[in-house]
Protein backbone atom coordinates (compact mmCIF):
# COMPACT_ATOMS: atom_id res chain seq x y z
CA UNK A 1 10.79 -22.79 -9.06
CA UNK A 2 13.53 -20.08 -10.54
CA UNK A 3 14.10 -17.08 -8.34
CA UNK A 4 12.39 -13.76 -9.43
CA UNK A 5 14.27 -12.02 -11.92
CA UNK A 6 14.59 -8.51 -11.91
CA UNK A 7 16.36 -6.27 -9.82
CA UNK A 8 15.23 -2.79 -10.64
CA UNK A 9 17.10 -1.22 -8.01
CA UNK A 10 20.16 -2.08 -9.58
CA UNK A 11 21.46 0.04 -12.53
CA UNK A 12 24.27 -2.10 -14.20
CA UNK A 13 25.12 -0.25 -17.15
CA UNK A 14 24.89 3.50 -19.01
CA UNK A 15 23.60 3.13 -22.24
CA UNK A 16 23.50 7.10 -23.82
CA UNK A 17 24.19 6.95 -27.40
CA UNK A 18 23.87 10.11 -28.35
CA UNK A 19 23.10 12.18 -25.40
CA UNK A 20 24.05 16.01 -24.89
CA UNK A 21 22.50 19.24 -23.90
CA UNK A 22 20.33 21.77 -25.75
CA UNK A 23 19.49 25.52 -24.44
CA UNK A 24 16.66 27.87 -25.13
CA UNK A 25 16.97 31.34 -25.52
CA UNK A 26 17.64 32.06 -21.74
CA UNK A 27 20.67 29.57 -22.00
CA UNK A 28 19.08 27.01 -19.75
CA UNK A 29 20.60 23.81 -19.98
CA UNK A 30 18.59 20.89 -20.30
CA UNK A 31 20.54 17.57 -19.69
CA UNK A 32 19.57 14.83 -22.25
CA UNK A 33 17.83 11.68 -20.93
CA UNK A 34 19.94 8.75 -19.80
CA UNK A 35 19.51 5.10 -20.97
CA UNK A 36 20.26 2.27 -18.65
CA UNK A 37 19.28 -1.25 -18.39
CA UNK A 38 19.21 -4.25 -15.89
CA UNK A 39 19.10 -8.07 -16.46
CA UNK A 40 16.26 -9.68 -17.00
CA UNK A 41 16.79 -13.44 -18.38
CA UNK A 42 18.35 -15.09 -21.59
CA UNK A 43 19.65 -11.61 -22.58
CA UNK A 44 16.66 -9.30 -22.67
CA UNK A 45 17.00 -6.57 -20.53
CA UNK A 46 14.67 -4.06 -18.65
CA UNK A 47 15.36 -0.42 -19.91
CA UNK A 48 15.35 2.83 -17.44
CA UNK A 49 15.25 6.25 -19.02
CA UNK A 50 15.81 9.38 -16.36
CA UNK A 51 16.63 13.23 -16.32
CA UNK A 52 18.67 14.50 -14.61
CA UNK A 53 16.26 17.64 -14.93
CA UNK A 54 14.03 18.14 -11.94
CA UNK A 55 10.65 17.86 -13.45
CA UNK A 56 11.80 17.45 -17.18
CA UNK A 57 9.42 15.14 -19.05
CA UNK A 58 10.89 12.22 -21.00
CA UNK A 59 9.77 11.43 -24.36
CA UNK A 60 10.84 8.21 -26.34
CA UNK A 61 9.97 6.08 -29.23
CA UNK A 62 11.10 2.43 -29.84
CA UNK A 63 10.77 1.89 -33.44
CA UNK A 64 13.88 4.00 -34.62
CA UNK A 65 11.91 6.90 -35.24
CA UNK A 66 13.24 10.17 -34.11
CA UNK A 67 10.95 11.37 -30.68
CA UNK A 68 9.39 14.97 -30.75
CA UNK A 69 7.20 16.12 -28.32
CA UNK A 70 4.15 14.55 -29.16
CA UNK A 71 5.82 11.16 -28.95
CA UNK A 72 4.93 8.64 -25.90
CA UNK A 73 6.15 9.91 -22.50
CA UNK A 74 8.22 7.46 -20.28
CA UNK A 75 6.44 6.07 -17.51
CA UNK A 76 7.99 3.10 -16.62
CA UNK A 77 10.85 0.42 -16.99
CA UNK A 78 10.12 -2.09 -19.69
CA UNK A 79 11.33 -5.06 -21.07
CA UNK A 80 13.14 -5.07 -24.31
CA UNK A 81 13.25 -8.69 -25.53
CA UNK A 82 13.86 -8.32 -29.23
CA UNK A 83 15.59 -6.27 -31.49
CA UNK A 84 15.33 -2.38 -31.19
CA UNK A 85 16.31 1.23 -30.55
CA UNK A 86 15.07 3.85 -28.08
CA UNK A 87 15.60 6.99 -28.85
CA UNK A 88 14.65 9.52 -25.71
CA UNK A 89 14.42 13.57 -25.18
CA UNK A 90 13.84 15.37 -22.52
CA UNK A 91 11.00 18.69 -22.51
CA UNK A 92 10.18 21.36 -20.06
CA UNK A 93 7.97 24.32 -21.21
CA UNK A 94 9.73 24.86 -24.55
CA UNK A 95 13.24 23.64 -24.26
CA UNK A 96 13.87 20.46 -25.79
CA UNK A 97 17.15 18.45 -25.12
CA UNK A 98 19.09 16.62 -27.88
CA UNK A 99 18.38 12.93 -28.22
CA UNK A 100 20.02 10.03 -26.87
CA UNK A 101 19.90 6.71 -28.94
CA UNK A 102 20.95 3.20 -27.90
CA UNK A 103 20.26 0.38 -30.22
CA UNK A 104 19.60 -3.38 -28.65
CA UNK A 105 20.45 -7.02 -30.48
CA UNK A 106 19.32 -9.65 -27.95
CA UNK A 107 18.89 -11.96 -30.78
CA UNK A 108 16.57 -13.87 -28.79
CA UNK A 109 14.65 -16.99 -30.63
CA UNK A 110 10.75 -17.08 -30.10
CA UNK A 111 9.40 -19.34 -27.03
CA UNK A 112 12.32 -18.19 -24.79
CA UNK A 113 11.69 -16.82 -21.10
CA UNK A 114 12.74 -13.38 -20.68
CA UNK A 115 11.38 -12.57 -17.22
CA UNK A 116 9.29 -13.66 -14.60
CA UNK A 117 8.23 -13.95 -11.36
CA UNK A 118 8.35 -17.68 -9.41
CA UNK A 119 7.13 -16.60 -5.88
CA UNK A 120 9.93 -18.02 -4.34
CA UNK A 121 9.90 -18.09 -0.46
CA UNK A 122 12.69 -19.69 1.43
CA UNK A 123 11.99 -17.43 4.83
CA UNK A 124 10.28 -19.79 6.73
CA UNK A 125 6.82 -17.64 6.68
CA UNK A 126 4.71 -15.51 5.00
CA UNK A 127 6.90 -12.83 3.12
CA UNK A 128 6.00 -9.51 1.33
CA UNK A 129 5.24 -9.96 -2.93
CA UNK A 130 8.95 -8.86 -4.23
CA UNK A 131 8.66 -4.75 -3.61
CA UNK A 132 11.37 -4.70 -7.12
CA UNK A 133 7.74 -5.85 -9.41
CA UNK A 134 5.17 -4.99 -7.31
CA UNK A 135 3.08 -2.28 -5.81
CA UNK A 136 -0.58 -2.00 -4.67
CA UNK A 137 -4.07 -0.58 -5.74
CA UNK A 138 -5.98 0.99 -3.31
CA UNK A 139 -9.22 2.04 -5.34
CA UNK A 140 -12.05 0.10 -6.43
CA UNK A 141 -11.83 -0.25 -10.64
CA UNK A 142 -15.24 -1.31 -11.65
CA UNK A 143 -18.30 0.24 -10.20
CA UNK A 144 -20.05 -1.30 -7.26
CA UNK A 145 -16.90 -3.30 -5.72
CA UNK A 146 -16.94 -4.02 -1.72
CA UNK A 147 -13.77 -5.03 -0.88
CA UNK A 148 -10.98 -2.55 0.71
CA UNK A 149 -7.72 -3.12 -0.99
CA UNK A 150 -5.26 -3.52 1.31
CA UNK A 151 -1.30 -2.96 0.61
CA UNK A 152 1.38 -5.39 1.27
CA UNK A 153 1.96 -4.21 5.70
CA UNK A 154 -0.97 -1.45 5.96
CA UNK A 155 -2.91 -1.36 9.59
CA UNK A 156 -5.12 1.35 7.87
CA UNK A 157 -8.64 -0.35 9.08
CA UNK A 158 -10.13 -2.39 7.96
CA UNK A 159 -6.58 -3.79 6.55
CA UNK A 160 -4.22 -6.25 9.31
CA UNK A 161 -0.82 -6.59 9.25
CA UNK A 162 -1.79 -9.80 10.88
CA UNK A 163 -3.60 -11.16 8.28
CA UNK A 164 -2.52 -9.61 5.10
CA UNK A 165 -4.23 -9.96 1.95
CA UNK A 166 -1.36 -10.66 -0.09
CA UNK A 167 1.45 -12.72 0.68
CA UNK A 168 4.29 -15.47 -0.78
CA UNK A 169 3.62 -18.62 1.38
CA UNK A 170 6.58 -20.82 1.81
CA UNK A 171 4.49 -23.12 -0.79
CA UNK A 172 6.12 -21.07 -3.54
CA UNK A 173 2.75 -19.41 -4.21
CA UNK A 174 1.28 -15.92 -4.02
CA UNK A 175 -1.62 -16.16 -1.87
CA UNK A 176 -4.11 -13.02 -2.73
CA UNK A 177 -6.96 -13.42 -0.13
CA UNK A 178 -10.27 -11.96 0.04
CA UNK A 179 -11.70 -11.77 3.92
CA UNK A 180 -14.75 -10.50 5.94
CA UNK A 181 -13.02 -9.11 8.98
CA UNK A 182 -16.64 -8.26 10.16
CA UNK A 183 -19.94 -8.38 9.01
CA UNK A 184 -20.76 -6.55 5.55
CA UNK A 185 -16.78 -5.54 5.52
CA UNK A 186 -14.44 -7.37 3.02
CA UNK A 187 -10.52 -7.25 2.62
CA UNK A 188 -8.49 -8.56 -0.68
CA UNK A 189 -5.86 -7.44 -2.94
CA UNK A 190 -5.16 -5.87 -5.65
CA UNK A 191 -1.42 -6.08 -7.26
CA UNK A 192 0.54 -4.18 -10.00
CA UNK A 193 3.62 -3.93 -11.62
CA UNK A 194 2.87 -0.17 -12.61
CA UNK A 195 6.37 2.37 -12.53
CA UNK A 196 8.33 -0.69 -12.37
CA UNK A 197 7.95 -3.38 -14.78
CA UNK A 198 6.14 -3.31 -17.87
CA UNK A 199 6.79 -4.91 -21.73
CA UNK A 200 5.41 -4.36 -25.09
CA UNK A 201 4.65 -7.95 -27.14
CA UNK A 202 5.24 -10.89 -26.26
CA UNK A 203 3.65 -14.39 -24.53
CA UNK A 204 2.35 -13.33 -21.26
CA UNK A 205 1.29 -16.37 -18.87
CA UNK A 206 0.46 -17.19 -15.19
CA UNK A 207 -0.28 -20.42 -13.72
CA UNK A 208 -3.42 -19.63 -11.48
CA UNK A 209 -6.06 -21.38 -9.43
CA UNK A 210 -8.89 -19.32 -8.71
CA UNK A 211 -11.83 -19.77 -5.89
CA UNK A 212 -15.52 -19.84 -7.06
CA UNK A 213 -18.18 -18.55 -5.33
CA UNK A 214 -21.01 -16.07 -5.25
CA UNK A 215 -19.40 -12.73 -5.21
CA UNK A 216 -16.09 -13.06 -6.15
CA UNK A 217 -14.24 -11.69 -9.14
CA UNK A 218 -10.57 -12.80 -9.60
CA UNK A 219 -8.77 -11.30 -12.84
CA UNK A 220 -5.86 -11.56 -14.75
CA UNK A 221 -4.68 -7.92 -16.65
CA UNK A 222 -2.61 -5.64 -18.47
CA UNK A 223 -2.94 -1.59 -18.68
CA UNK A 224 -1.25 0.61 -20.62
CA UNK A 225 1.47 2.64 -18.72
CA UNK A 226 0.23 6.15 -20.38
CA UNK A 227 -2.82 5.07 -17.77
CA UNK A 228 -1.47 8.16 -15.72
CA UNK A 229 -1.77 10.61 -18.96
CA UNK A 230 -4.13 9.65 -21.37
CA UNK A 231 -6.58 7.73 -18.67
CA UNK A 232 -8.80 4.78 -19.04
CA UNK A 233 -9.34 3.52 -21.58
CA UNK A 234 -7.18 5.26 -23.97
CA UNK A 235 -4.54 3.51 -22.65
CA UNK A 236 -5.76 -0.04 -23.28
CA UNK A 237 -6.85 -3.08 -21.45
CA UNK A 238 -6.19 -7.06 -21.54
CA UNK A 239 -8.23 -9.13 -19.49
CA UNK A 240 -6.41 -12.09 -19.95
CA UNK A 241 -8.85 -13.90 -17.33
CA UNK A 242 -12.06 -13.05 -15.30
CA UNK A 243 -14.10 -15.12 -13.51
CA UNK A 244 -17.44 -14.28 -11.66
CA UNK A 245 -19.47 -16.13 -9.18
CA UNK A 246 -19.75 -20.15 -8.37
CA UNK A 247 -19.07 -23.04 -11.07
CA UNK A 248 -21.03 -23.28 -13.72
CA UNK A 249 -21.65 -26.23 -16.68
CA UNK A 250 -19.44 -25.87 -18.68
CA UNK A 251 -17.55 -23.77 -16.54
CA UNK A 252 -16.53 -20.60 -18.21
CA UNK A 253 -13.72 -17.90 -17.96
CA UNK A 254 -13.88 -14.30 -20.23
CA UNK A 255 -11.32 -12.90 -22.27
CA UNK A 256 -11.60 -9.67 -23.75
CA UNK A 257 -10.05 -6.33 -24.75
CA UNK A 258 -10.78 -2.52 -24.08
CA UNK A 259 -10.16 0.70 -25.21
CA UNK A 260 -11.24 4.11 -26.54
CA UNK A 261 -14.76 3.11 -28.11
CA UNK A 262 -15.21 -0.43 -26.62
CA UNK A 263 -15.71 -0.73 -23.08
CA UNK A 264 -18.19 -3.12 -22.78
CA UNK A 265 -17.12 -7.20 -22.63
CA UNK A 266 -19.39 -7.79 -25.17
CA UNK A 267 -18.02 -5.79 -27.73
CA UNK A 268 -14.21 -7.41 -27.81
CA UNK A 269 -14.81 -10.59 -25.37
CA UNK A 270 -14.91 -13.81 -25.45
CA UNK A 271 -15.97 -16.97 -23.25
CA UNK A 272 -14.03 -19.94 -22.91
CA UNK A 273 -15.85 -22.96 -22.04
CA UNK A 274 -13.65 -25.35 -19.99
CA UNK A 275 -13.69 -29.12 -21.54
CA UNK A 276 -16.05 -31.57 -19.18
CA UNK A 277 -14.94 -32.40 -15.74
CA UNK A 278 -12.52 -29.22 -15.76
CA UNK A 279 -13.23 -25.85 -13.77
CA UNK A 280 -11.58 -23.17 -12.93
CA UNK A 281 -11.24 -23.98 -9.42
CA UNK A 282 -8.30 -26.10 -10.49
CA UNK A 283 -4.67 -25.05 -11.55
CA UNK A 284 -4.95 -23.71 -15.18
CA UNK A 285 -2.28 -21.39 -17.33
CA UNK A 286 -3.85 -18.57 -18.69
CA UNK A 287 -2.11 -16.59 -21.41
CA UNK A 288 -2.00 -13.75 -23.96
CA UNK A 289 0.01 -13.57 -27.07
CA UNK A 290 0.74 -9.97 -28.06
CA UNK A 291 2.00 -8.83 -31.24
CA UNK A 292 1.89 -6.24 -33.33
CA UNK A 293 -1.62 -5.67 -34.89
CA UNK A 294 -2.97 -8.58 -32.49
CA UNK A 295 -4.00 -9.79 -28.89
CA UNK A 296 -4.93 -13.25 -28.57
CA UNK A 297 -5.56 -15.29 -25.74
CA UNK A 298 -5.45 -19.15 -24.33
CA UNK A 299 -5.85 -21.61 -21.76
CA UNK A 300 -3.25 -24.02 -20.97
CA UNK A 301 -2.09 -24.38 -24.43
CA UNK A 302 -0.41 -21.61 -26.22
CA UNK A 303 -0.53 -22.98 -29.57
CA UNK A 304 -4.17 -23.11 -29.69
CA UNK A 305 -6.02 -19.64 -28.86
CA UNK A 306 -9.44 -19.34 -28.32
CA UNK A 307 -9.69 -15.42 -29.15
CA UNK A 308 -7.63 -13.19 -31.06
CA UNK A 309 -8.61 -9.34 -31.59
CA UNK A 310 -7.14 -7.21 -34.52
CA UNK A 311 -8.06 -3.71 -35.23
CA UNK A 312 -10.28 -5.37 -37.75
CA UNK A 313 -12.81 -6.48 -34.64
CA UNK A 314 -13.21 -2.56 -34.30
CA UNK A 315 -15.18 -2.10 -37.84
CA UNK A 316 -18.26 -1.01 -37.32
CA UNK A 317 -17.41 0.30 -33.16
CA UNK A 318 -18.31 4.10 -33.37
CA UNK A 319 -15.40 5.88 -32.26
CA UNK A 320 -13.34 2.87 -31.73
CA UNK A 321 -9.38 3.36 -31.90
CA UNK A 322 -6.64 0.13 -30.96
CA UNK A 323 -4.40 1.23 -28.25
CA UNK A 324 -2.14 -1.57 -28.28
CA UNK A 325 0.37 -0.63 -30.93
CA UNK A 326 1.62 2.86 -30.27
CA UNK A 327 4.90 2.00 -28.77
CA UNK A 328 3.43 2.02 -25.12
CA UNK A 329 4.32 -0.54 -22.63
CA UNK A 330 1.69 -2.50 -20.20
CA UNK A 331 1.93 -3.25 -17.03
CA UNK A 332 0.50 -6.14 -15.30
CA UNK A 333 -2.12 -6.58 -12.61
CA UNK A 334 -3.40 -9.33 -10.67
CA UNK A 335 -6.72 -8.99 -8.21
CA UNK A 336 -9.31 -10.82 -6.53
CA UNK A 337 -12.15 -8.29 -6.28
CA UNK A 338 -15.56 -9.15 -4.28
CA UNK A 339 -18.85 -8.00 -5.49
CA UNK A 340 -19.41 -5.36 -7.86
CA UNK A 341 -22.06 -4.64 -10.96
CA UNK A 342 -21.04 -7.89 -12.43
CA UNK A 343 -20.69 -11.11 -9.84
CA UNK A 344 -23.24 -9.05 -6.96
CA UNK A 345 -22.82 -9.12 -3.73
CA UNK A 346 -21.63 -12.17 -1.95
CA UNK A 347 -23.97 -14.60 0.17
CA UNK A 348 -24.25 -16.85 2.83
CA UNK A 349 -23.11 -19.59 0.93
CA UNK A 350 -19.54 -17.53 -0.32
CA UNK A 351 -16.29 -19.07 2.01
CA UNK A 352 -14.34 -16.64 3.89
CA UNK A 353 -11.45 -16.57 3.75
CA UNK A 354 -10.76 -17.70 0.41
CA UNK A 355 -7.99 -17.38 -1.85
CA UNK A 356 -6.62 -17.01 -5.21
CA UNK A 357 -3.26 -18.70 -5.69
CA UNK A 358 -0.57 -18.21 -8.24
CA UNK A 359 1.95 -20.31 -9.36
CA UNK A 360 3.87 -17.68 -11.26
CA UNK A 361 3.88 -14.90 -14.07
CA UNK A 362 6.28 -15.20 -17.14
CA UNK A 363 6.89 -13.73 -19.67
CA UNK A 364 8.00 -15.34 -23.30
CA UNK A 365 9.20 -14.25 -26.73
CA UNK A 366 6.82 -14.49 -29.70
């Protein structure tokens, strides 16, 4: 398995195209964003806008379109994989700096890895989830959830450094574990790339094996990084995979998409129906394909999708409005929640511990 591949820490080059300084009418200077990037793989690169403004907000727009204040605010590092330019201000109150522009050629071809995420582990024991992609989720998403979400080293009871709930074994998988420390109590994990990794279209995939059992909920996601200024669910969500509860014939995995209008699975979801003799128990890739105007997802083969939503599939939604093509980033998330409105509680018959394994997370061209 390849090393993970992104070094946020690590700025490697200034990218300001146009960059300067702009005054209000009390002559205070406001510095002009700066534009730098890191490696990611084959030539895309992760971009990192900043101000050197204490508090400034940044506002950018990837589509060559001059930003104002009402563009998209910068949230996060993301991936830019194909051909573009970002063009970035900086606001506070009402002094707005001049722009800075830097135009990108990868010239990548579609189906080429641009980043990932292998879950390499050559320590000799259990090692902390690369602290470069991923942070941690303390709250409880969906209504009803037991478990406490425990961070990567937290002694915060009922968490244990001893027996974290997220690790990279030296099998070259992350283990994300769900345990019942004492009766009625439950531990797991839930994992994000949010303020450090994020990318707009593209083939998103992860190679997963997921337990099955009567209360747990593992799932496979993307949010929107304006999460943290527009809220849920204006900013969008991709549930590339969700699974509830034991094994069932067919076995069965959901797909679906949210957003301002439709929250319910129902409205934009789909079930997959694994063929006979397969489950989900076993090691499965589960993907998205996201481009512009579409989100459309698979199961171990790309080429044939078993859902794809277009703003079409919001006809008829009252109040409806797709989220997915305004420029904004996503970041990923992977979980394994326990209990909640949808799987109930778990039993006598659900095994602790139990775990959710993952092979690793790419992400592809179009």
């Amino acid at each position: 398995m390849l090393a993970a591949t992104i070094l946020l820490g690590s700025l490697l080059c200034g990218c300001a195209g146009e960059a300067g300084e702009a005054t209000n009418a009390g002559d205070t200077l406001l510095a002009a964003p700066t534009i730098t990037t890191t490696p990611a793989q084959n030539g895309a690169v992760v971009a990192i806008l900043a101000s050197a403004t204490t508090g400034a907000t940044i506002h950018y727009t990837v589509d060559g379109s001059a930003p104002t204040e009402a563009s998209q605010i910068y949230e996060a590092p993301f991936l830019v994989a194909s051909n573009l330019t970002v063009k970035a201000i900086a606001t506070t109150g009402s002094t707005v700096s001049s722009m800075t522009s830097e135009s990108f050629a990868p010239n990548i071809p579609s189906g080429i890895l641009v980043w990932s995420d292998e879950f390499n582990n050559t320590t000799g024991v259990k090692s902390q989830p690369n602290p470069q992609i991923w942070t941690y989720d303390n709250s409880k998403f969906a209504g009803g959830e037991l478990e406490d979400n425990c961070a990567w080293g937290s002694s915060l009871g009922p968490c244990s450094v001893a027996s974290p709930s997220e690790y990279v074994g030296t099998d070259g998988y992350l283990h994300i574990v769900a345990q019942q420390p004492s009766a009625g109590i439950y531990t797991s994990a839930r994992m994000k790339t949010a303020g450090l990794f994020s990318f707009q279209y593209g083939r998103y995939e992860a190679r997963i094996k997921v337990p099955e059992a009567q209360g747990f909920w593992p799932g496979v996601w993307l949010l929107g990084n304006n999460s943290t200024t527009v809220n849920w669910p204006a900013c969008g969500e991709m549930d590339v995979l969700e699974r509830v509860d034991g094994p069932t014939t067919p076995d069965t995995i959901l797909g679906s998409v949210h957003g301002t209008g439709f929250t319910v699975g129902g409205q934009l979801g789909t079930i997959y129906n694994f063929p006979g003799g397969k489950t989900a128990a076993g090691w499965h890739t589960y993907g998205m394909i996201w481009s512009k105007g579409s989100v459309a997802y698979y199961v171990d083969d790309p080429t044939h999708p078993y859902a794809t939503y277009t703003p079409a599939n919001l006809r008829g939604i009252t109040g409806a409005v797709w989220p997915f093509d305004d420029g904004q980033s996503s970041y990923l998330l992977l979980d394994l929640a326990i209990g909640g409105s949808w799987p109930g509680s778990p039993n006598a018959t659900t095994p602790f511990p139990s775990e959710m394994l993952v092979d690793y997370v790419r992400v592809y061209t179009n």
